[in-house]
Protein backbone atom coordinates (compact mmCIF):
# COMPACT_ATOMS: atom_id res chain seq x y z
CA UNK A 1 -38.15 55.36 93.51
CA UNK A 2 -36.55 57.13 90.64
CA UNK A 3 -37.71 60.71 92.21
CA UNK A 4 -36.23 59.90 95.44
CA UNK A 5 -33.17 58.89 93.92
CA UNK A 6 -32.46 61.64 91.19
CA UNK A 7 -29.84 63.51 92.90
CA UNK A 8 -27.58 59.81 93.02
CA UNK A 9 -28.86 59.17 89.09
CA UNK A 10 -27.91 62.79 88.19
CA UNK A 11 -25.00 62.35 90.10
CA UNK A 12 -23.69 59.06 88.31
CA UNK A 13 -24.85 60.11 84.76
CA UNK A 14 -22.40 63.16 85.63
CA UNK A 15 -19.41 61.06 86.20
CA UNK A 16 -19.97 58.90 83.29
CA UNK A 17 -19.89 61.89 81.40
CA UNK A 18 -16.81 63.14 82.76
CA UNK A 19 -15.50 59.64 82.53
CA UNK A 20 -16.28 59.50 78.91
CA UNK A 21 -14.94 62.99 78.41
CA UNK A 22 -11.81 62.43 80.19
CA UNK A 23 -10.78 58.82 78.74
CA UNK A 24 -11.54 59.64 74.88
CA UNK A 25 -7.23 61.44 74.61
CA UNK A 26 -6.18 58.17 76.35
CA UNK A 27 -8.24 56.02 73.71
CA UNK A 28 -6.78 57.83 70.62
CA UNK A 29 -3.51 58.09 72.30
CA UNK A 30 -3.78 54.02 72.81
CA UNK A 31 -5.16 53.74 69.58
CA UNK A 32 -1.90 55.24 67.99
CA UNK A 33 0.17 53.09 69.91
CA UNK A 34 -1.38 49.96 68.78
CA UNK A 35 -0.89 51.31 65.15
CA UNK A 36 2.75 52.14 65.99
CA UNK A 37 2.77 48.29 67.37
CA UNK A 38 1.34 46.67 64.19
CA UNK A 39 3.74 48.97 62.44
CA UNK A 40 6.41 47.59 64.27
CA UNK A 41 5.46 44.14 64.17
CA UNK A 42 5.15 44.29 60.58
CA UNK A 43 8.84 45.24 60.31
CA UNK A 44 9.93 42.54 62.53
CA UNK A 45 8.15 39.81 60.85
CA UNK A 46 9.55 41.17 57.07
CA UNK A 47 13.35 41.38 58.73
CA UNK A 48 12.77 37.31 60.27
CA UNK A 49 11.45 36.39 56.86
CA UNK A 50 14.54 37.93 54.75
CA UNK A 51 16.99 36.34 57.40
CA UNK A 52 15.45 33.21 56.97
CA UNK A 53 15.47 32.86 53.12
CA UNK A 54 17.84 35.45 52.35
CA UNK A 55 20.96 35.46 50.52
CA UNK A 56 23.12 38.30 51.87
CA UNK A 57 25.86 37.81 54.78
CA UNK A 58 23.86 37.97 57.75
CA UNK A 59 21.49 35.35 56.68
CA UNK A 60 24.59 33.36 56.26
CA UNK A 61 26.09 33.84 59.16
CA UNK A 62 22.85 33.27 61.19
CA UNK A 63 22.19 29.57 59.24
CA UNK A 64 25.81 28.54 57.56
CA UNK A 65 27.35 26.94 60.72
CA UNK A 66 30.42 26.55 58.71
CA UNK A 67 30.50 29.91 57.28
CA UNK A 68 30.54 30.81 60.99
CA UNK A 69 33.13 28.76 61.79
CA UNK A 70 35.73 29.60 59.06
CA UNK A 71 34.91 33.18 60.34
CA UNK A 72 35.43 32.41 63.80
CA UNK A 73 38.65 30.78 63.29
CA UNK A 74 39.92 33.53 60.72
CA UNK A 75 39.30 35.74 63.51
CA UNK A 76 41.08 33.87 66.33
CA UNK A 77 44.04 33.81 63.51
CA UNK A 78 43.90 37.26 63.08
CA UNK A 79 43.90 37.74 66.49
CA UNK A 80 46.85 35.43 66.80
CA UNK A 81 48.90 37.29 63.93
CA UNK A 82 47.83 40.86 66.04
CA UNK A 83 49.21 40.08 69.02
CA UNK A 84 52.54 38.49 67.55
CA UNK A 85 53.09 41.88 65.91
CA UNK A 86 51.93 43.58 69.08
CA UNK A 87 54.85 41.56 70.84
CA UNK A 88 57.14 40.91 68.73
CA UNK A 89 56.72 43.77 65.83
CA UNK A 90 57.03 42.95 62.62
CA UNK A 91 60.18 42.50 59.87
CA UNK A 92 59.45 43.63 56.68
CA UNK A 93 62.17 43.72 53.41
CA UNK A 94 59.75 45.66 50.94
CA UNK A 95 61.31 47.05 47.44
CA UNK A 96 59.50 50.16 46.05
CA UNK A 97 60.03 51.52 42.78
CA UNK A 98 62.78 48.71 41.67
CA UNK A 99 62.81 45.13 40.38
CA UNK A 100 64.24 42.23 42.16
């Protein structure tokens, strides 16, 4: 049975080969992007855990809801203020250079 099918065996054994050949740049190649991955993941997961326990502004704007809030109304002042000036313009009495 084998002798009467060695041209198909040969045949197959051929293509694995070339198979094998052909796939080992896609297997490094996807073996560098699951390093880049775990690289990447590694990042993300440092940056969550420094915004959840740390102590700069953007920790403190993502978890003080009333940091956030003074900001968001200092803003919408601001904003206010802006577009008063923008309107109206502005009066200023300034002294330089002399005392009152």
């Amino acid at each position: 049975m084998i002798k009467s099918n060695q041209p198909q065996v040969n045949s197959i054994s051929q293509n694995l080969d070339t198979i094998l050949r052909d796939s080992k740049p896609i297997l490094a190649k996807a073996n560098l992007l699951f390093d880049s991955l775990n690289i990447v993941m590694s990042n993300l997961q440092k940056i969550s855990k420094e915004l959840e326990s740390g102590n700069g502004i953007v920790p403190r704007l993502i978890n003080d809801k009333n940091l956030s809030a003074r900001l968001d109304s200092t803003l919408f002042q601001l904003d206010t203020l802006l577009n008063q000036i923008i309107r109206y313009g502005i009066n200023t009495n300034i002294r330089l250079g002399t005392k009152p």
